[in-house]
Protein backbone atom coordinates (compact mmCIF):
# COMPACT_ATOMS: atom_id res chain seq x y z
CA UNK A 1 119.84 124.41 92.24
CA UNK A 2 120.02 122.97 96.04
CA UNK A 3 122.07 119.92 96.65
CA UNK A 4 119.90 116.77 98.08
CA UNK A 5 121.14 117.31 101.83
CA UNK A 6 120.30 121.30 101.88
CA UNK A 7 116.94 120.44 99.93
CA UNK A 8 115.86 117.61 102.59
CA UNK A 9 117.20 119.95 105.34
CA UNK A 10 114.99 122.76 104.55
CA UNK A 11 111.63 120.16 104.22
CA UNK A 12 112.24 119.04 107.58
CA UNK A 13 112.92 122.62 109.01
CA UNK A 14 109.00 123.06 108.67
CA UNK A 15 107.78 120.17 109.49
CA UNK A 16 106.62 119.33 113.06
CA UNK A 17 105.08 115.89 114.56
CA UNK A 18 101.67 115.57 114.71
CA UNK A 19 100.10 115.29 117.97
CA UNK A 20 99.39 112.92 120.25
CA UNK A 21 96.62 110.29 120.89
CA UNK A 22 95.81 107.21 123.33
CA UNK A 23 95.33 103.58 121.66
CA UNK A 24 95.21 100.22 123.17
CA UNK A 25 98.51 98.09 123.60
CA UNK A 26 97.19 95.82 120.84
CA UNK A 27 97.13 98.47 118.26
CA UNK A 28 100.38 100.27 119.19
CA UNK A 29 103.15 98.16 117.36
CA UNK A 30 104.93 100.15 114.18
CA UNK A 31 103.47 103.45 115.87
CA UNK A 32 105.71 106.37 117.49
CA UNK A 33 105.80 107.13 121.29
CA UNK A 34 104.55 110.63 121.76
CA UNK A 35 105.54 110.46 125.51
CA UNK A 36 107.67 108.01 127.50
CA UNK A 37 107.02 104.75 129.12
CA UNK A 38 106.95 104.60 132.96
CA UNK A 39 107.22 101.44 134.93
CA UNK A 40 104.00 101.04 136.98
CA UNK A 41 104.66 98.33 138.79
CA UNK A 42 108.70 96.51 139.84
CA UNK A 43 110.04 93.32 138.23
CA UNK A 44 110.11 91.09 139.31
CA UNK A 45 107.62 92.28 142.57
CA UNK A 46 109.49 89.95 145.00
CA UNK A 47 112.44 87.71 145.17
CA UNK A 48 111.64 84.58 142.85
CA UNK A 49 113.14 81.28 141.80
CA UNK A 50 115.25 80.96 138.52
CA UNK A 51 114.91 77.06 138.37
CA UNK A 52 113.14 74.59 139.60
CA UNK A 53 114.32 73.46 142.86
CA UNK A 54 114.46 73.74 146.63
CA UNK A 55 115.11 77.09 148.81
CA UNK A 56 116.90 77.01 151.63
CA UNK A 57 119.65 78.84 153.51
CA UNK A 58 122.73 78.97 152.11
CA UNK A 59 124.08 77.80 156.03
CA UNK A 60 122.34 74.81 155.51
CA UNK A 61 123.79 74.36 151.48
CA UNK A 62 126.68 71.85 151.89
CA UNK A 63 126.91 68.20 149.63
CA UNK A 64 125.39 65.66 151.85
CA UNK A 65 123.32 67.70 153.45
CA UNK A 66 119.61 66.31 154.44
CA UNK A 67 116.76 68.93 154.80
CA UNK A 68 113.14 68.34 155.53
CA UNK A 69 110.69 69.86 152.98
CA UNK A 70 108.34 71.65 154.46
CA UNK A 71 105.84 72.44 151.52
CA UNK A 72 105.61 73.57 148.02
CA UNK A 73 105.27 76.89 146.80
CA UNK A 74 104.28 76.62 143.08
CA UNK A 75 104.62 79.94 140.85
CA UNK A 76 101.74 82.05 141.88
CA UNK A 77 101.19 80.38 145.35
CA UNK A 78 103.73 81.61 147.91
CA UNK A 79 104.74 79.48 150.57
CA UNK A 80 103.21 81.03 154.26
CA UNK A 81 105.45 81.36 156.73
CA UNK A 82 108.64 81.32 157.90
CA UNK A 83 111.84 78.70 156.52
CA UNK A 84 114.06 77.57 159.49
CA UNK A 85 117.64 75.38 159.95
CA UNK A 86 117.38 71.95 158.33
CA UNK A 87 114.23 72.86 156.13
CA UNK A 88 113.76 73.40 152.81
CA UNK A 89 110.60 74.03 150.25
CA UNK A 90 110.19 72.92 146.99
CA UNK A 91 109.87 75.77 144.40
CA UNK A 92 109.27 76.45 140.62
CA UNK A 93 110.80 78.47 137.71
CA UNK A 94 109.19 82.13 139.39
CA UNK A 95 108.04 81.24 142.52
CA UNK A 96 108.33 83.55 145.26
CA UNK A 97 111.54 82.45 147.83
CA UNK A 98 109.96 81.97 151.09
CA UNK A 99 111.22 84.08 154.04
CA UNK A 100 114.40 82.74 156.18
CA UNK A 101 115.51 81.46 152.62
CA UNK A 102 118.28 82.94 150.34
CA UNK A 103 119.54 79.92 148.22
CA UNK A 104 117.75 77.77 145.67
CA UNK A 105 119.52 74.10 144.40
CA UNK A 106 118.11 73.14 141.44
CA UNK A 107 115.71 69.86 141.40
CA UNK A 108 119.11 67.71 139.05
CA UNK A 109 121.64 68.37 141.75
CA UNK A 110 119.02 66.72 144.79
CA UNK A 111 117.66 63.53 145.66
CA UNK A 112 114.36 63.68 147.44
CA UNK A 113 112.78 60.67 149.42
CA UNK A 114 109.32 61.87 150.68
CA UNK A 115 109.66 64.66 152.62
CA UNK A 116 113.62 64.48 152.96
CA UNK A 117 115.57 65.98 150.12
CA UNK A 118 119.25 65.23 149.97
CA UNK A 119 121.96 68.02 148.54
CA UNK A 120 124.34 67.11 145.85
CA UNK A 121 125.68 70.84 145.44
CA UNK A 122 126.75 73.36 147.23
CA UNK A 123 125.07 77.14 147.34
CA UNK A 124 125.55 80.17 148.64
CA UNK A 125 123.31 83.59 149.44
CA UNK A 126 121.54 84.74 146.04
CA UNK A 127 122.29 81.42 144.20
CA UNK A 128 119.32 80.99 141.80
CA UNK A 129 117.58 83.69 142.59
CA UNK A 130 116.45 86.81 140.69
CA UNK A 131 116.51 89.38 143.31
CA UNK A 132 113.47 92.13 143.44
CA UNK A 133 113.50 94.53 140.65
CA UNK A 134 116.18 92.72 138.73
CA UNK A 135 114.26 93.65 135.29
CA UNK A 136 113.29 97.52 135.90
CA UNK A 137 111.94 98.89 139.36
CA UNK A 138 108.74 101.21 139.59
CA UNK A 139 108.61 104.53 138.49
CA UNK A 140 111.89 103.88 135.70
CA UNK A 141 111.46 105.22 132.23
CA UNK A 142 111.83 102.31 129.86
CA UNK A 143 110.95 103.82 126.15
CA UNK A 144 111.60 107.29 125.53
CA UNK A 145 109.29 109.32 123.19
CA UNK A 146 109.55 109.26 119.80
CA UNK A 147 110.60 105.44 119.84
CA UNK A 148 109.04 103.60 116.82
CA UNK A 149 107.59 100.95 118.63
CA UNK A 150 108.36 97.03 117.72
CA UNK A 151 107.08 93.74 119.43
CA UNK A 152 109.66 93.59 122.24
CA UNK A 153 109.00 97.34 123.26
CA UNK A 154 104.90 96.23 123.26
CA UNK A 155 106.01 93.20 125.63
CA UNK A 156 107.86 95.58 128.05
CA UNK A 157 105.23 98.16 127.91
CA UNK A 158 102.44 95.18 129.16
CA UNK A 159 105.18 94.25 131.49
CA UNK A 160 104.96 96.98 133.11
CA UNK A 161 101.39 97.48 133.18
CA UNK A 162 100.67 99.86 130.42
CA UNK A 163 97.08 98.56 128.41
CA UNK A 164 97.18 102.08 126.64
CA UNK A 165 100.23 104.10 125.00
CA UNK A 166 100.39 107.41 124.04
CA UNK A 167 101.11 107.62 120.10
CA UNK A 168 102.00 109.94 117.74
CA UNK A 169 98.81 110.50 115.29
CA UNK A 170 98.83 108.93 111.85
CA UNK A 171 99.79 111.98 109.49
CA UNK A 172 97.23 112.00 106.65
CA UNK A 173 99.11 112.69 103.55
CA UNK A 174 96.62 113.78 100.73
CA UNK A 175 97.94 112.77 96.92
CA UNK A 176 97.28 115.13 93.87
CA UNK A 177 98.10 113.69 90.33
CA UNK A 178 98.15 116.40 87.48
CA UNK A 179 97.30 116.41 84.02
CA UNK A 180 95.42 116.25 80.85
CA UNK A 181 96.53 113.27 79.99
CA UNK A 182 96.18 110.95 82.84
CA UNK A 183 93.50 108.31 83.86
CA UNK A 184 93.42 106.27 86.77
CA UNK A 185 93.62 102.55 86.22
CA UNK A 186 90.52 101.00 85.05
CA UNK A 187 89.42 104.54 83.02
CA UNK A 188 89.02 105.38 79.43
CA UNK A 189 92.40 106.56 78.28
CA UNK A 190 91.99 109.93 76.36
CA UNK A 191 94.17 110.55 73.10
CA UNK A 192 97.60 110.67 73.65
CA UNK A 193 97.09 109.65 77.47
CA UNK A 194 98.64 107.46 79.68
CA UNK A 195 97.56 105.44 83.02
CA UNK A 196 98.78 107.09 86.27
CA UNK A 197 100.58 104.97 88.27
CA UNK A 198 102.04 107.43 90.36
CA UNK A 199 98.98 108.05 92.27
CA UNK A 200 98.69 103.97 93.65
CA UNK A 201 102.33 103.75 93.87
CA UNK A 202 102.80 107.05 96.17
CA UNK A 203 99.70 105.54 98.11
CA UNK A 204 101.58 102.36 98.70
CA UNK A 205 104.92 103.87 99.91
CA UNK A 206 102.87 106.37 102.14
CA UNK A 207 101.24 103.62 103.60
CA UNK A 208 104.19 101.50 104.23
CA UNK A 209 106.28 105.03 105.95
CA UNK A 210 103.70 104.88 108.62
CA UNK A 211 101.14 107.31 107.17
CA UNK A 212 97.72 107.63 105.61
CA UNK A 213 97.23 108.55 102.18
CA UNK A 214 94.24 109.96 100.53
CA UNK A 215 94.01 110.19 96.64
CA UNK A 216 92.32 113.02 95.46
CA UNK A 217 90.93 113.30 91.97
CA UNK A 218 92.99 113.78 89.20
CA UNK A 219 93.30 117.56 87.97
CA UNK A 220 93.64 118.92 84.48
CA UNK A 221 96.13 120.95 83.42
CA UNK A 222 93.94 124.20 84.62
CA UNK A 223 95.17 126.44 87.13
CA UNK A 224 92.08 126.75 88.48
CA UNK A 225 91.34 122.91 89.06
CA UNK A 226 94.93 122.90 90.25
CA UNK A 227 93.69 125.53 93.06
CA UNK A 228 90.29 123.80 93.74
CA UNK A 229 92.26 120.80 94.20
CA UNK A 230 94.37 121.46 96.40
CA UNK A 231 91.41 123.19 98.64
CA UNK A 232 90.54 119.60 99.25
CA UNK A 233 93.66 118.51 101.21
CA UNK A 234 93.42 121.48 103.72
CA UNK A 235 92.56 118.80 106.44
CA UNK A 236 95.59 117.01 105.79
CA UNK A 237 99.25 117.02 107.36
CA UNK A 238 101.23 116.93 103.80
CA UNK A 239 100.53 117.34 100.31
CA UNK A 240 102.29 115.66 97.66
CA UNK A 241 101.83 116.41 94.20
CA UNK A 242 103.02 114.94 91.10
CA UNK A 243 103.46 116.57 87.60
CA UNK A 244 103.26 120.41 86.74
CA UNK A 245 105.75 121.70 89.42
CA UNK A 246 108.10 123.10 86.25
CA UNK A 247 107.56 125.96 85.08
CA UNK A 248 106.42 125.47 81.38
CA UNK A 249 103.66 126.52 79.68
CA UNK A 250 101.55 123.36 80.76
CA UNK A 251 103.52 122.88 84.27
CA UNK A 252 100.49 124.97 85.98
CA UNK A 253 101.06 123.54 89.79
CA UNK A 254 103.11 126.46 91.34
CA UNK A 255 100.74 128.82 89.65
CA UNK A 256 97.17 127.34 90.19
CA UNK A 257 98.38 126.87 94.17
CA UNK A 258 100.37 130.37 93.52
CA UNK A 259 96.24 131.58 93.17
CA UNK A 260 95.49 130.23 97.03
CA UNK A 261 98.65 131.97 98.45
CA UNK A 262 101.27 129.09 98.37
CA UNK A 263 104.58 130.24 99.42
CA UNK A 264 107.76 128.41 97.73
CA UNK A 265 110.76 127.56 99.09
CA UNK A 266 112.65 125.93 96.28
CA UNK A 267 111.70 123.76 93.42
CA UNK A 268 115.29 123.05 91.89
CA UNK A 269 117.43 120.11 92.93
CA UNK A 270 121.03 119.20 91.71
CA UNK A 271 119.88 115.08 90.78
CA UNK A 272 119.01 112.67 88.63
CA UNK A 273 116.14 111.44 88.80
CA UNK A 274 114.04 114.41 90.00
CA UNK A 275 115.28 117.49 88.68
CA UNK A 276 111.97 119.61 89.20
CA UNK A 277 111.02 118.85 92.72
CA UNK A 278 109.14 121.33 94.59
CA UNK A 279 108.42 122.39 98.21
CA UNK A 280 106.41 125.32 99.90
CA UNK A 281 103.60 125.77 102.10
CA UNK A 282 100.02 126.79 101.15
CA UNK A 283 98.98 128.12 104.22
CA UNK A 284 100.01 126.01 107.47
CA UNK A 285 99.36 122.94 105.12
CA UNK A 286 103.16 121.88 103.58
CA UNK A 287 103.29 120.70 100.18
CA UNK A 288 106.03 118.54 98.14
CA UNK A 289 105.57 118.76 94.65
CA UNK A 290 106.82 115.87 92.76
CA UNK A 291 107.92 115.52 89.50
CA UNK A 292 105.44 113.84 87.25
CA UNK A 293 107.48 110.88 85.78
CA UNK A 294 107.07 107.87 88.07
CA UNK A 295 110.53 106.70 88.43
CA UNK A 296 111.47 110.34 89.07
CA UNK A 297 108.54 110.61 91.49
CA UNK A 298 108.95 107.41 93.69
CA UNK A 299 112.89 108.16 93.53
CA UNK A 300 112.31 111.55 95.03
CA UNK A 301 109.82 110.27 97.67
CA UNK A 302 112.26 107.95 98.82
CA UNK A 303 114.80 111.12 99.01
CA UNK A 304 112.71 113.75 100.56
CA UNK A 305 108.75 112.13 101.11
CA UNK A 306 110.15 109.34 103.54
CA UNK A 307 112.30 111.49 105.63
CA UNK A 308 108.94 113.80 105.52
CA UNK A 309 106.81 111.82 107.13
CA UNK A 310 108.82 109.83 109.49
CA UNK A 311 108.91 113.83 110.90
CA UNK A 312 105.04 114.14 111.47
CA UNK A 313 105.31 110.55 112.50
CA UNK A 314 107.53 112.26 115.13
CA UNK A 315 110.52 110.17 114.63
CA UNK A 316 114.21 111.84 114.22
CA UNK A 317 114.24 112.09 110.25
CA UNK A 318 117.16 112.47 108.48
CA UNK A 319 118.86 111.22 105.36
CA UNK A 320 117.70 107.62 104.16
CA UNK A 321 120.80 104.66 105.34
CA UNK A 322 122.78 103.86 102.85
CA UNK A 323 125.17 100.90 102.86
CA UNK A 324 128.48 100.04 101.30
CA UNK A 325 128.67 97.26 98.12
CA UNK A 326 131.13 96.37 95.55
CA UNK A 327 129.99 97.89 91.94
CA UNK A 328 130.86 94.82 89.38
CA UNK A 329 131.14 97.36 86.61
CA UNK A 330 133.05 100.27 86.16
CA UNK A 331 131.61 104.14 86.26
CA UNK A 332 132.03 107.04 84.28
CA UNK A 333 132.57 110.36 86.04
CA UNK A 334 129.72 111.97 86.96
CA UNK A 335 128.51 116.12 86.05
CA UNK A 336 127.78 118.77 89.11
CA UNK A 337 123.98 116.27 89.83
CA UNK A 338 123.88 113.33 92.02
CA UNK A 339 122.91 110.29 90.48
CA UNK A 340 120.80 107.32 91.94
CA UNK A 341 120.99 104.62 89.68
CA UNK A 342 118.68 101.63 89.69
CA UNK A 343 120.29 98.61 90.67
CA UNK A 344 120.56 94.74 91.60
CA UNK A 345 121.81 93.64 94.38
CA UNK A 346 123.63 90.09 95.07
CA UNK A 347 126.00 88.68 97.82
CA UNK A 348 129.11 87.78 97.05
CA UNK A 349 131.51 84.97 97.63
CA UNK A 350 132.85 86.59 100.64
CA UNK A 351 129.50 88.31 102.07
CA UNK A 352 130.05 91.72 100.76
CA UNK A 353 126.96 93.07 98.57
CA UNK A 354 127.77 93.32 95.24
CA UNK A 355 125.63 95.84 93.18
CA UNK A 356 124.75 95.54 89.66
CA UNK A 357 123.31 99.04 88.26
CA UNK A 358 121.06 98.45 85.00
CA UNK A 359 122.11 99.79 81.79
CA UNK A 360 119.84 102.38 80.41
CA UNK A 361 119.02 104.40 83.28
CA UNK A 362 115.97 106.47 81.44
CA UNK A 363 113.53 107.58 83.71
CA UNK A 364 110.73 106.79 81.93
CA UNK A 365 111.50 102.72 82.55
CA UNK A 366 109.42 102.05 85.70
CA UNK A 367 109.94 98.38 85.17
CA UNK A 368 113.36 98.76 86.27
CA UNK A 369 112.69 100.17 89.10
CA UNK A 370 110.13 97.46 89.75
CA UNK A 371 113.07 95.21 89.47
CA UNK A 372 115.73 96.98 91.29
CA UNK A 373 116.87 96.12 95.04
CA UNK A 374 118.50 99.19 95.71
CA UNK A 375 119.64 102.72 94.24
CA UNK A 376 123.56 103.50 93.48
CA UNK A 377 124.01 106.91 94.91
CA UNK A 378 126.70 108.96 92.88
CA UNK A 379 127.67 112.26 94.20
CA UNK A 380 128.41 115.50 92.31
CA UNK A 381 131.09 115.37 90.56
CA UNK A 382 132.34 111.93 91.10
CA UNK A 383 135.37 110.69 89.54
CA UNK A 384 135.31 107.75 86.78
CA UNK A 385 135.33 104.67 89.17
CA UNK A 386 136.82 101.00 88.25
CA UNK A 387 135.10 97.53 88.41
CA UNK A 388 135.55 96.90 92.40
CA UNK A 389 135.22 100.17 93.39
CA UNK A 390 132.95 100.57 96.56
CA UNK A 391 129.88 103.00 96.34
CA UNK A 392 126.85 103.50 98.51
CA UNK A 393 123.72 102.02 98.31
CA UNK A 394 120.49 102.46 99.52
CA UNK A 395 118.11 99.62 99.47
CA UNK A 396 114.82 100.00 98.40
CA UNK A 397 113.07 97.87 100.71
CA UNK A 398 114.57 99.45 103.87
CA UNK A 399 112.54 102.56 102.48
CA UNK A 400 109.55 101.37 102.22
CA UNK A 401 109.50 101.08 98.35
């Protein structure tokens, strides 16, 4: 059986971004740069006020000192022409400092009678005054590709004069739930069936990674509606599946895609949750095959889907953050799988995070996952750990879940 690292190693190894495409500014925020951002323009364009005040030269800038105004030059409305000895103009928070000018007092430290202002402060050259360029100058790269994009990267980008970015396209990840006995919620429930959630849930975490999901029909436990299935997502960038990638006598996955040509890579993993997890390719189109319990499924798309498609998304995947906390309980040693335990989270009196991991830790308990704020990652092999011990975490909603 692969360990979780080599597992999630060799998913990514075949996985490339998709491609890119041009939206509008508006619609680029949570997307990933597929090339960088250039600076179109210099800012600021010209020398400009940082206050509200008077220019002047800095010669003239002594206490006492009374200047003649000359004009105003209000932000957006330069002054024209030329400032000489004894003269001042009155400027605004970004106006642009008039020629023969290189000193601004602010508007508090002045008294101003008409068309006479009187200094109260002293200056000198560059005093209140963001110089040309002092933000980024023309032709700079400010956002590297494969940047996940937030609100203060969209504000630079129209800063510098960018009303279109080029984006990494939205992988489409298609979703295949197997088995006789599931129904979608809202169906008939056959004998001896049970509702799928994983299908909604899987959608939902897609979703949330940056991606587009697609449900496809359910498919019985046939190898060839397994096959046929699977036909369906050719279009797509990924396809997850969930149940049937065992090998028992009803765990037909591997063999009804086995029928189209799909090529496996592994379908073993050393953890707990998520034991029979399952990656190949069937044809160019990758597929993860998840196991069919849903806190074994969402646990290993947390693991392995997340990392997944934050790689077509074009981001630089890699192994979920984890984060220290204080376990309140103690642990018992654990065997050759990793474990990821469901778990509460809480602050404690002196700001550390104090985890809390539930007590049965069946798989088949989806409300506790429901319930959980993060998952207590155990490594092969641990040793027996006291109250007070600290372990890794990862928090669920940091991963989308």
């Amino acid at each position: 059986m692969l360990s979780v690292p080599e597992a999630r190693a060799r998913i990514l190894a075949l996985l490339q971004p998709t491609g890119g495409e041009i939206v509008a500014l508006t619609e680029a925020a949570g997307r990933v740069l597929a090339a960088p951002v250039v600076s179109r323009l210099t800012q600021p364009p010209h020398d400009v006020s940082a206050m509200d005040g008077f220019a002047l030269r800095a010669a003239d800038a002594v206490v006492g000192a009374r200047l003649r105004v000359i004009g105003a030059a209000p932000a957006g409305h330069p002054f024209a022409g030329p400032v000489g000895p004894g003269e001042a103009v009155r400027l605004f928070t970004g106006s642009v400092v008039p020629d023969g000018t290189d000193c601004i007092i602010v508007q508090e430290d002045t008294a101003c009678d008409n068309d006479i202002v009187t200094l109260h402060e002293t200056g000198h050259p560059g005093k209140h005054i963001r110089g040309k360029g002092l933000d980024f100058a023309a032709g700079d790269t400010l956002l590297d590709a494969r940047r996940l994009l937030t609100a203060r990267d969209i504000g630079l980008a129209a800063a510098s004069n960018h009303p279109w970015l080029t984006v990494h396209r939205k992988p489409v990840v298609a979703v295949l739930a197997t088995g006789d006995e599931i129904a979608m919620p809202g169906e008939a429930i056959p004998a001896g069936g049970i509702i799928s959630s994983n299908s909604h849930a899987l959608a939902a975490f897609i979703r949330a990674c940056g991606a587009i999901p697609t449900l496809l029909p359910v498919a019985p436990d046939d190898r060839i509606a397994i096959g046929a299935a699977a036909e369906a997502a050719s279009q797509a960038d990924l396809l997850i599946t969930t149940g049937g990638a065992s090998v028992g006598a009803h765990d037909l996955v591997q063999a009804g895609l086995g029928d189209r040509g799909f090529d496996v890579d592994f379908w073993k993993i050393a953890m707990r949750p998520g034991k029979p997890l399952m990656f190949g390719r069937l044809g160019t189109l990758p597929v993860l095959g998840l196991p069919g319990n849903p806190v074994s499924a969402l646990v290993s798309a947390v693991l392995f889907g997340k990392p997944a498609i934050e790689r077509l998304c074009g981001l630089a995947a890699g192994a979920p953050q984890t984060e220290p906390a204080r376990c309140t309980v103690a642990l018992a040693a654990n065997d050759h799988r990793a474990d990821h335990l469901r778990a509460t989270l809480a602050r404690g009196a002196d700001g550390f995070w104090e985890v809390t991991p539930f007590g049965p830790q069946d798989s088949s308990m989806l409300r506790r996952l429901a319930l959980a704020d993060a998952l207590l990652l155990r490594a092969p092999d641990a040793p027996a750990e006291k109250a007070g011990a600290m372990v890794p975490v990862l928090r669920l909603a940091d991963c989308g879940m």
